[in-house]
PDB file of N, CA and C in Angstrom:
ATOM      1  N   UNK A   1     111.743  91.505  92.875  1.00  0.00           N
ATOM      2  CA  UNK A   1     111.254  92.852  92.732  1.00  0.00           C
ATOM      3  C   UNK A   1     111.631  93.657  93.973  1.00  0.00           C
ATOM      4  N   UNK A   2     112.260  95.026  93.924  1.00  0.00           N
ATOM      5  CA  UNK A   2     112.390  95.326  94.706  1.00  0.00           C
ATOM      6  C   UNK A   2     110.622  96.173  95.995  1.00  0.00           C
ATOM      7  N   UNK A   3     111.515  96.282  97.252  1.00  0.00           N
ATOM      8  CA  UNK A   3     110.111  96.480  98.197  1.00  0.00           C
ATOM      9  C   UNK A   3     109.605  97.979  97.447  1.00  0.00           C
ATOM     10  N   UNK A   4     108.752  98.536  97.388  1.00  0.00           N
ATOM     11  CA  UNK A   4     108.065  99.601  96.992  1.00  0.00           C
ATOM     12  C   UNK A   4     108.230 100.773  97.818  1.00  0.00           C
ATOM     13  N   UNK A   5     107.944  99.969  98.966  1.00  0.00           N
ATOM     14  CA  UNK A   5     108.025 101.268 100.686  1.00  0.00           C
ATOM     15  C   UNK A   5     109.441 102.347 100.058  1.00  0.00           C
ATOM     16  N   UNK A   6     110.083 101.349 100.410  1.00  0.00           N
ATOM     17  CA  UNK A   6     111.104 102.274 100.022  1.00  0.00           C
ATOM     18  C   UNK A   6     111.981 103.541  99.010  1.00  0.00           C
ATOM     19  N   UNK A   7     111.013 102.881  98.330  1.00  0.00           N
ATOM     20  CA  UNK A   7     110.909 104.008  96.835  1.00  0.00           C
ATOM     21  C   UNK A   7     109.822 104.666  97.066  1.00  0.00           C
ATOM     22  N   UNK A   8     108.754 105.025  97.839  1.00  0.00           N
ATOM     23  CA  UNK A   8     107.633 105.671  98.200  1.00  0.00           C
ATOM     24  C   UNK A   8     108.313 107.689  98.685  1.00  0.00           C
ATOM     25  N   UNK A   9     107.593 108.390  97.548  1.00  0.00           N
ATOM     26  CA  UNK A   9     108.208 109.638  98.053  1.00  0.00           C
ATOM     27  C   UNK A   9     106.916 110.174  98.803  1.00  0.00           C
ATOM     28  N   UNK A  10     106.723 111.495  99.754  1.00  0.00           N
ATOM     29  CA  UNK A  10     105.719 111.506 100.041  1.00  0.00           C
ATOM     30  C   UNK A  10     104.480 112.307  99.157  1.00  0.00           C
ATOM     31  N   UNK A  11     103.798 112.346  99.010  1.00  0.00           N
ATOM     32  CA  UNK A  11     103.034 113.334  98.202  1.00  0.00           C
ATOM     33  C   UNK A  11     103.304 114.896  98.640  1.00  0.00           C
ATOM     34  N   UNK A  12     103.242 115.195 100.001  1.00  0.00           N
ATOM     35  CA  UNK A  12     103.339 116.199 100.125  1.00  0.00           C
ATOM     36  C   UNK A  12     104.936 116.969 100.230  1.00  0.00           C
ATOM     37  N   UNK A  13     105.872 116.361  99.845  1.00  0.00           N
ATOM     38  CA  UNK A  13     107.384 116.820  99.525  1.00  0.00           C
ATOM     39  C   UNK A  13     107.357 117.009  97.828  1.00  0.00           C
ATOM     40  N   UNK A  14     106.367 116.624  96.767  1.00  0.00           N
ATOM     41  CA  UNK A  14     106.380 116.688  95.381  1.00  0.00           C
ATOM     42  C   UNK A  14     105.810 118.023  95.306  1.00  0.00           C
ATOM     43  N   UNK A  15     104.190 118.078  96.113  1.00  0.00           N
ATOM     44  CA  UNK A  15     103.336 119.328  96.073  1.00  0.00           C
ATOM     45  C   UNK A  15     104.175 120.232  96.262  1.00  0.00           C
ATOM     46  N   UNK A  16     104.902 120.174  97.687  1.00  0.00           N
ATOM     47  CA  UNK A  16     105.864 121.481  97.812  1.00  0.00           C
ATOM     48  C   UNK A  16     106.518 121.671  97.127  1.00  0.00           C
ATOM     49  N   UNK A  17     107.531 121.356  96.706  1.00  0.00           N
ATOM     50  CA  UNK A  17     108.301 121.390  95.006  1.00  0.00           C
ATOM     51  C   UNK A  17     107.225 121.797  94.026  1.00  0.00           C
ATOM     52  N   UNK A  18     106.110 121.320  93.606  1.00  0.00           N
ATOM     53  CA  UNK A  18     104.906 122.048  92.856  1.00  0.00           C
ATOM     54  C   UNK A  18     104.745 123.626  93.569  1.00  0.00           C
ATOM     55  N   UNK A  19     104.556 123.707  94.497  1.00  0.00           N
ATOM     56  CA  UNK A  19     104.375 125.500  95.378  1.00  0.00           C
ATOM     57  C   UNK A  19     105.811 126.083  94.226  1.00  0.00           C
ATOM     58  N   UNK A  20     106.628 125.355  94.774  1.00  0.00           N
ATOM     59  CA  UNK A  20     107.697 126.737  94.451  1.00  0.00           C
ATOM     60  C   UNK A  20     108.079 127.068  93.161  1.00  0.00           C
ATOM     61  N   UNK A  21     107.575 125.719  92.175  1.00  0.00           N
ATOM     62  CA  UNK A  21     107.875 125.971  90.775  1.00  0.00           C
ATOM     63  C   UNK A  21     106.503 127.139  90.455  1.00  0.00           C
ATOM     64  N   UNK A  22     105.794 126.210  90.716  1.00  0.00           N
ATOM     65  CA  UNK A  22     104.640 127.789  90.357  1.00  0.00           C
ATOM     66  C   UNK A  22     105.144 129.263  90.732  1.00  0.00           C
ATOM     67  N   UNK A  23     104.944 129.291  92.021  1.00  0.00           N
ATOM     68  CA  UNK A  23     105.717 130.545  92.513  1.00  0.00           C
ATOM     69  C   UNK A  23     106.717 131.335  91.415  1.00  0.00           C
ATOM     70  N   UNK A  24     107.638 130.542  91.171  1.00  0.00           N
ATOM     71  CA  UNK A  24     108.330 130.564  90.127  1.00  0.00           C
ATOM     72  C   UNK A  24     108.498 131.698  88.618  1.00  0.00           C
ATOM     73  N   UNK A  25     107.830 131.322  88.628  1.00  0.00           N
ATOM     74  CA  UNK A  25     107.417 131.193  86.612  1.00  0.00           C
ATOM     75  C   UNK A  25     105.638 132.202  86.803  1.00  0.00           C
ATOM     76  N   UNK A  26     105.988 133.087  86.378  1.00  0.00           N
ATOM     77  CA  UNK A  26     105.335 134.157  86.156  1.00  0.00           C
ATOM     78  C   UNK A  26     103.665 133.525  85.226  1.00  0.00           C
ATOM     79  N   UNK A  27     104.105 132.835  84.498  1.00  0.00           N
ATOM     80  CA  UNK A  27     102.590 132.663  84.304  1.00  0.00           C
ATOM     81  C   UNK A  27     102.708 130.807  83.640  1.00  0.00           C
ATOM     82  N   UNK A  28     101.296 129.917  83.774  1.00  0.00           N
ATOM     83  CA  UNK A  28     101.479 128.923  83.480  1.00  0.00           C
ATOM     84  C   UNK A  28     102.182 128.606  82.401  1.00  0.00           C
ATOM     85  N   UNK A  29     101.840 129.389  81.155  1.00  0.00           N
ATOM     86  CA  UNK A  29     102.650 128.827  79.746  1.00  0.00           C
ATOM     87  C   UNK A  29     104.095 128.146  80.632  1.00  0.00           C
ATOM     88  N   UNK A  30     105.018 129.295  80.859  1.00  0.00           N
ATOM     89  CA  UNK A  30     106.337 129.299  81.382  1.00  0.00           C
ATOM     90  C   UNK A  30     106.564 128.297  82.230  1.00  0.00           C
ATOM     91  N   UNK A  31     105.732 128.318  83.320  1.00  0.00           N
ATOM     92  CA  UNK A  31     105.931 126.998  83.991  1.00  0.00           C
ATOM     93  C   UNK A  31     105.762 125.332  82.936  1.00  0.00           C
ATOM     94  N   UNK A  32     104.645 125.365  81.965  1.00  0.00           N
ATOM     95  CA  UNK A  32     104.469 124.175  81.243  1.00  0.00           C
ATOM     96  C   UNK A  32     105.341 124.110  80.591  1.00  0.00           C
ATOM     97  N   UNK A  33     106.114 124.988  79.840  1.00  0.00           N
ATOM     98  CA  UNK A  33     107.648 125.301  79.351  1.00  0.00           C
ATOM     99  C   UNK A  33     108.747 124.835  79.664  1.00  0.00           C
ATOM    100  N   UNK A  34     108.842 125.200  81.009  1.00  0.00           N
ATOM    101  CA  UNK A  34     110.226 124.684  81.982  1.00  0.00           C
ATOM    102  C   UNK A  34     109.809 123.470  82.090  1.00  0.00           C
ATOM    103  N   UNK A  35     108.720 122.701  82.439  1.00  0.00           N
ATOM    104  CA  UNK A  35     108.516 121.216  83.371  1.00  0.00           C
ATOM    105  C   UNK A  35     108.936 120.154  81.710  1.00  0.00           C
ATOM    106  N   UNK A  36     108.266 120.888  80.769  1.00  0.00           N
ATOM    107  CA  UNK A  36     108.352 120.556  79.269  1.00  0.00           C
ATOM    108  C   UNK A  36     110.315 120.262  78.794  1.00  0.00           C
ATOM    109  N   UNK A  37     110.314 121.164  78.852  1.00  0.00           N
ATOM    110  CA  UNK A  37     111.828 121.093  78.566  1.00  0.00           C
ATOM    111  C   UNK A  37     113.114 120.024  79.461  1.00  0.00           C
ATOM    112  N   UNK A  38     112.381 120.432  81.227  1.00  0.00           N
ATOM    113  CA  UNK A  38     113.136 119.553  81.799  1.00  0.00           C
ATOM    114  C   UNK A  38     113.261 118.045  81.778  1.00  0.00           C
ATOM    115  N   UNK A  39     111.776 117.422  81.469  1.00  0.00           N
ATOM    116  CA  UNK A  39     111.408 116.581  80.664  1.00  0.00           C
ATOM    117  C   UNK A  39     112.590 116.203  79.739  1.00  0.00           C
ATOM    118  N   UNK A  40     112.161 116.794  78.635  1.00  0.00           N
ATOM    119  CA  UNK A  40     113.046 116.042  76.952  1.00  0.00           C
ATOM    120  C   UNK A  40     114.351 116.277  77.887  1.00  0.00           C
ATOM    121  N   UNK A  41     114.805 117.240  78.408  1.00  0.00           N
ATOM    122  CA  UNK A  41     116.341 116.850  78.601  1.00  0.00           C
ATOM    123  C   UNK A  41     116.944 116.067  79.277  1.00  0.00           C
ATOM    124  N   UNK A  42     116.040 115.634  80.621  1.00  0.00           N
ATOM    125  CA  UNK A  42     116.473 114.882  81.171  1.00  0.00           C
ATOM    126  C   UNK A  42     116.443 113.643  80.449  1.00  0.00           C
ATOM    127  N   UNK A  43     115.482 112.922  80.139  1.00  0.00           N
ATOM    128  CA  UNK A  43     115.201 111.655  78.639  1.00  0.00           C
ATOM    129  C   UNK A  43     116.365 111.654  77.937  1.00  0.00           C
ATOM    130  N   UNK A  44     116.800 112.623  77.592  1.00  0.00           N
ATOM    131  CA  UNK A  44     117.867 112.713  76.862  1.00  0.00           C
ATOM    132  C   UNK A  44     119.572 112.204  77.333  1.00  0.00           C
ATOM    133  N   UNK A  45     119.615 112.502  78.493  1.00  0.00           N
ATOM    134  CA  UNK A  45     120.479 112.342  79.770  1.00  0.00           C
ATOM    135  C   UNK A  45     120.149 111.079  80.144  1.00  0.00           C
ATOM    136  N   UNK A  46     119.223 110.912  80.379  1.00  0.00           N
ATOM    137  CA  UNK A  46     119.444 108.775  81.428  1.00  0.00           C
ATOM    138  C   UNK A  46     119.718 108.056  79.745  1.00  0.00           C
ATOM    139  N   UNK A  47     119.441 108.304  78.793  1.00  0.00           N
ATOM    140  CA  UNK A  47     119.864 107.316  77.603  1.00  0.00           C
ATOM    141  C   UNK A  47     121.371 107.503  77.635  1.00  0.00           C
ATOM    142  N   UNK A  48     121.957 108.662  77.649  1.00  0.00           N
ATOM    143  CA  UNK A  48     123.724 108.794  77.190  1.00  0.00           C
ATOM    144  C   UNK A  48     123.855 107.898  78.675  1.00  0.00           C
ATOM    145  N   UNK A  49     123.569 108.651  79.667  1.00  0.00           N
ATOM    146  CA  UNK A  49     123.819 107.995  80.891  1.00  0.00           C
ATOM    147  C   UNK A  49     123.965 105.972  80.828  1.00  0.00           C
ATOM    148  N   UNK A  50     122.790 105.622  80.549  1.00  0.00           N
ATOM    149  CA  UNK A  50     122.840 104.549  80.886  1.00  0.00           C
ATOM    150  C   UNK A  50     123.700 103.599  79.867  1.00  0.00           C
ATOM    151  N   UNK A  51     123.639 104.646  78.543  1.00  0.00           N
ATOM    152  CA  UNK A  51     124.527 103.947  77.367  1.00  0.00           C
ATOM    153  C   UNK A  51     125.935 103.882  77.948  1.00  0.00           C
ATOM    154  N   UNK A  52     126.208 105.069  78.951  1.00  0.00           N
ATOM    155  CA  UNK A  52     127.877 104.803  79.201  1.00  0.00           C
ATOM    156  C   UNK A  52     128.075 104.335  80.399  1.00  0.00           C
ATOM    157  N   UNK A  53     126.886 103.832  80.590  1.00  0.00           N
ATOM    158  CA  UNK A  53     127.035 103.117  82.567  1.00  0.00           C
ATOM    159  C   UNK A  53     127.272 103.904  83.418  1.00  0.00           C
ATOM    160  N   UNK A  54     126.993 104.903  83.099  1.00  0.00           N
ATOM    161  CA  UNK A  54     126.720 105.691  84.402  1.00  0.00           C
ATOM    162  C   UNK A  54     125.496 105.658  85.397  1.00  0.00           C
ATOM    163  N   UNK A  55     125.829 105.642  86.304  1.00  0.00           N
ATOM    164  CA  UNK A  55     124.534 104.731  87.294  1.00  0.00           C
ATOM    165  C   UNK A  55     123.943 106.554  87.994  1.00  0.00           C
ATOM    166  N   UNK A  56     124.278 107.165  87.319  1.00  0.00           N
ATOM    167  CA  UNK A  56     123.627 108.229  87.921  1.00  0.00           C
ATOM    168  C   UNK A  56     122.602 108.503  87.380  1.00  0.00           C
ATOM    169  N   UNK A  57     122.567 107.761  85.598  1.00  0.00           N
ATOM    170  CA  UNK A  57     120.987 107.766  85.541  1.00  0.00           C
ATOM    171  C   UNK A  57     119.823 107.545  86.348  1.00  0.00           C
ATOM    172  N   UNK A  58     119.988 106.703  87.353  1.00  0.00           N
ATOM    173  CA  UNK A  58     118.787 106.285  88.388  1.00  0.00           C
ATOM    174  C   UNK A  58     118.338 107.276  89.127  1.00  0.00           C
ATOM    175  N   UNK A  59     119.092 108.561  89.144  1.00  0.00           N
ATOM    176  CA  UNK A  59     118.945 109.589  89.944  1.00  0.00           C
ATOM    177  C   UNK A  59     117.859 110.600  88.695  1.00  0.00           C
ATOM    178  N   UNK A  60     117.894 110.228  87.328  1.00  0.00           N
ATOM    179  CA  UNK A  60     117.610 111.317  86.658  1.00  0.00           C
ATOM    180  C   UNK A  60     116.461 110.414  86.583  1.00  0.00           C
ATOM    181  N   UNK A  61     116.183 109.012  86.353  1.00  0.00           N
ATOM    182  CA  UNK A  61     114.445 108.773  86.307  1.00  0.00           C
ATOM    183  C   UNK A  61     113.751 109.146  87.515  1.00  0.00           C
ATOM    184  N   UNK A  62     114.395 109.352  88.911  1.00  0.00           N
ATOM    185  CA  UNK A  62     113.729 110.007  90.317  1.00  0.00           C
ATOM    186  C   UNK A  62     112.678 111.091  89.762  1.00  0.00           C
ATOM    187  N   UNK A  63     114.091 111.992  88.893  1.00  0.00           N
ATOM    188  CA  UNK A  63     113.506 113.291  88.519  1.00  0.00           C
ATOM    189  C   UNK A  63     112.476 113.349  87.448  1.00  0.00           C
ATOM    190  N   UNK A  64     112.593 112.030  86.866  1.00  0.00           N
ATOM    191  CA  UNK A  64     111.649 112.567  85.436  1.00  0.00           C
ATOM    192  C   UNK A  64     109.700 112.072  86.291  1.00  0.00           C
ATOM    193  N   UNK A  65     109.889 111.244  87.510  1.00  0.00           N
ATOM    194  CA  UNK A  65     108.936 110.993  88.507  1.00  0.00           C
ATOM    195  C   UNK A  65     108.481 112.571  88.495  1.00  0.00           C
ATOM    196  N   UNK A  66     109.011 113.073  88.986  1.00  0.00           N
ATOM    197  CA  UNK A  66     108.950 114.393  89.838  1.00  0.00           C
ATOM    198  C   UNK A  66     108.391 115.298  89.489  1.00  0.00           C
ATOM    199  N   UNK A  67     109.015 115.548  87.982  1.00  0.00           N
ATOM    200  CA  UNK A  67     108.627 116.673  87.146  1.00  0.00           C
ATOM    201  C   UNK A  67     107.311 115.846  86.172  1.00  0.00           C
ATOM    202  N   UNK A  68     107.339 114.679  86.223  1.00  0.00           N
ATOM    203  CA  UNK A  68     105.980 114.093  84.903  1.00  0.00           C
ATOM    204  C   UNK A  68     104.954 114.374  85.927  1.00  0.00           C
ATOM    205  N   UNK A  69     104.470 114.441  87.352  1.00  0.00           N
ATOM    206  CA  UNK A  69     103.867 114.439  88.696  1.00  0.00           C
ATOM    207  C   UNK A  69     103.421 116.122  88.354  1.00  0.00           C
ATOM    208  N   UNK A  70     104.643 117.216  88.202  1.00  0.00           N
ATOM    209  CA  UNK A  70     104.445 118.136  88.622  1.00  0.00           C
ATOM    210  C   UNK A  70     103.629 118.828  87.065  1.00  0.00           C
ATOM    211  N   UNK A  71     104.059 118.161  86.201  1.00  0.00           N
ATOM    212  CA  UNK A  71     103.129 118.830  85.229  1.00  0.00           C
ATOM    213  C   UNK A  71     102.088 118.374  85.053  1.00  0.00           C
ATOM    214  N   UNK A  72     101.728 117.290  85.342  1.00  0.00           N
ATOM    215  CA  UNK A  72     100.237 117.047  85.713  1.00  0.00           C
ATOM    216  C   UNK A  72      99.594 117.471  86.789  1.00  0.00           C
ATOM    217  N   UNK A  73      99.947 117.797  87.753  1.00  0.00           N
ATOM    218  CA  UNK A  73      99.196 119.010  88.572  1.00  0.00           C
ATOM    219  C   UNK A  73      99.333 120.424  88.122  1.00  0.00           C
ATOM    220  N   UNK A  74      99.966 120.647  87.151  1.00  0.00           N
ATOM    221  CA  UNK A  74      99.896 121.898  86.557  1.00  0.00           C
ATOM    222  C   UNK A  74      99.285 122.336  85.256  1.00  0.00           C
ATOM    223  N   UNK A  75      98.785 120.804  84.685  1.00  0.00           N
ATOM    224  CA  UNK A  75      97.670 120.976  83.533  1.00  0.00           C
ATOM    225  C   UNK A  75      96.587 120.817  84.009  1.00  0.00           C
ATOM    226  N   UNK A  76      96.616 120.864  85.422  1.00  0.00           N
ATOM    227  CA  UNK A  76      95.061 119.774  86.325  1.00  0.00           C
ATOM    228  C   UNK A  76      94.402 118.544  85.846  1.00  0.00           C
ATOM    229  N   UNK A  77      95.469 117.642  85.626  1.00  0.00           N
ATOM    230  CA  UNK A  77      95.235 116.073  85.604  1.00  0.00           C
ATOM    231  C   UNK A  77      94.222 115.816  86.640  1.00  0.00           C
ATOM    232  N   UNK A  78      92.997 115.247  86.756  1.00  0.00           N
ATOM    233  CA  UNK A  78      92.309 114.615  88.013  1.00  0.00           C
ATOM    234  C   UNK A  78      92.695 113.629  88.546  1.00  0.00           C
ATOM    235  N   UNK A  79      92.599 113.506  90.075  1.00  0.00           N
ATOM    236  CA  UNK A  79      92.795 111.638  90.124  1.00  0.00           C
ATOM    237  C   UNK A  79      92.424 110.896  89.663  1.00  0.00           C
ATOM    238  N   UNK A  80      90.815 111.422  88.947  1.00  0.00           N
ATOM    239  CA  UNK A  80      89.968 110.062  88.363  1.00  0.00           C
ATOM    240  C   UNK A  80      90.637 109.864  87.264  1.00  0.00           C
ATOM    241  N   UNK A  81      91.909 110.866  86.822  1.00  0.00           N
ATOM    242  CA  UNK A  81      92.455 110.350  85.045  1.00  0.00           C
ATOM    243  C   UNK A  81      93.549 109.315  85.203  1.00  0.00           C
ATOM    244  N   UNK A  82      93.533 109.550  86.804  1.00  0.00           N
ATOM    245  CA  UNK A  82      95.171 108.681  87.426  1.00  0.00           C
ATOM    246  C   UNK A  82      94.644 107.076  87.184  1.00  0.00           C
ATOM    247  N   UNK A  83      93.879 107.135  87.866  1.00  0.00           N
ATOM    248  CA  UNK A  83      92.724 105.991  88.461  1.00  0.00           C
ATOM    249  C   UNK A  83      92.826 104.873  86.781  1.00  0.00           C
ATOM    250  N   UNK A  84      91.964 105.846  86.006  1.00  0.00           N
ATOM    251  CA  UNK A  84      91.734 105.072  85.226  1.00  0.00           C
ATOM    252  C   UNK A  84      93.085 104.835  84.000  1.00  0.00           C
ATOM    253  N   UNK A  85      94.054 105.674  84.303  1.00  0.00           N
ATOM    254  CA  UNK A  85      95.341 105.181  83.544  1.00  0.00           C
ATOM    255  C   UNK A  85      96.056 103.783  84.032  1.00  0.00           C
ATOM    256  N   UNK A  86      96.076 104.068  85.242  1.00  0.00           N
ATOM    257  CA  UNK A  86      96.407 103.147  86.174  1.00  0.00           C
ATOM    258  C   UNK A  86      95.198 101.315  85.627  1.00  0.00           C
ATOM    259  N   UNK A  87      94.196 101.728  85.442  1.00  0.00           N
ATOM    260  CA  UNK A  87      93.699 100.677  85.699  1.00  0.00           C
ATOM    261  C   UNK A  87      94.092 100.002  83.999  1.00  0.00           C
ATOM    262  N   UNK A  88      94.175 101.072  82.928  1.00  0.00           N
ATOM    263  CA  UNK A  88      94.564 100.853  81.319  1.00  0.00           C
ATOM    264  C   UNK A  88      95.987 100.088  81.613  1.00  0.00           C
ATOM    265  N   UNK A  89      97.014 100.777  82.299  1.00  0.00           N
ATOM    266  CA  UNK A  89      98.446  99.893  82.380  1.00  0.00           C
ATOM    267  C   UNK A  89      97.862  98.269  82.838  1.00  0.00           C
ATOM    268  N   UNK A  90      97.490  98.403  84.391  1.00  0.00           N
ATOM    269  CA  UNK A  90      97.761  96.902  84.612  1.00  0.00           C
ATOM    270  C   UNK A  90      96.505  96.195  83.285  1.00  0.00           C
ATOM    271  N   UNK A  91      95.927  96.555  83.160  1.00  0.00           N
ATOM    272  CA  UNK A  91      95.008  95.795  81.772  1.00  0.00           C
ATOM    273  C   UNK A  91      96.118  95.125  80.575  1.00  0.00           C
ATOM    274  N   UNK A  92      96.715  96.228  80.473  1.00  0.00           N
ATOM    275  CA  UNK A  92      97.914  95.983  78.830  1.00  0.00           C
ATOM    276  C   UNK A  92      98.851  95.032  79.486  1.00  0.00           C
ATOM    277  N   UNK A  93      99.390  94.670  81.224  1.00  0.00           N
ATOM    278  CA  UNK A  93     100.247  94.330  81.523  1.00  0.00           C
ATOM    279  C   UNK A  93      99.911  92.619  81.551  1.00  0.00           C
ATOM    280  N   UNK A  94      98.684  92.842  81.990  1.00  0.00           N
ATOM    281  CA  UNK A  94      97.985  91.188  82.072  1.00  0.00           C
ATOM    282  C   UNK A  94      97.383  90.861  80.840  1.00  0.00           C
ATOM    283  N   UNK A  95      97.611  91.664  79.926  1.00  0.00           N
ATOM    284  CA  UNK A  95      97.319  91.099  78.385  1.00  0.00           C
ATOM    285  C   UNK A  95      98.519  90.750  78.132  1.00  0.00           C
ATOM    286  N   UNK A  96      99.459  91.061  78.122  1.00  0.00           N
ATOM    287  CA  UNK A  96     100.917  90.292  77.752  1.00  0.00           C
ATOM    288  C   UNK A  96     101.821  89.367  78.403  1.00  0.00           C
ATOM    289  N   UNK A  97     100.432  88.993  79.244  1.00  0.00           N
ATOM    290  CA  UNK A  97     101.351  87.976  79.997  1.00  0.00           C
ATOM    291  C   UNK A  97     101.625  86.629  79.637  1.00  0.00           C
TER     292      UNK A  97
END
């Protein structure tokens, strides 16, 4: 498995990227719009990507991090919804083990 550290972005380099998309986009719809769209397209992109070996997909799941992060601070996800998603994954993960 690779180390984690190293894939660790900081929280506060995502938030800022959150500042400026808000800033952005004149009112939330628009912003949930854009983060929405960038979403499906990128999804759309690491599949052709990875179907034709292009290794630049790894760069587009960074982004789909980024933007799935930024629209949940822009629907106001709580931590406590993080918390307990988090605790539902490793549950399903140690059920299939």
């Amino acid at each position: 498995m690779n180390d984690s550290k190293k894939n660790d972005m900081e929280l506060k380099e995502i938030e800022e990227i959150g500042k400026m998309s808000q800033e952005r986009f004149q009112s939330q719809k628009e912003h949930y719009e854009f983060l929405m769209y960038q979403l499906q397209s990128h999804m759309i992109e690491i599949d052709d990507r990875k179907t034709n070996g292009d290794l630049h997909y790894l760069n587009e799941i960074a982004d789909i991090a980024i933007l799935a992060h930024l629209l949940a601070k822009c629907e106001g996800v709580e931590d406590s919804v993080f918390k307990e998603r988090y605790r539902r994954f490793k549950e399903k993960i140690e059920d299939n083990s």
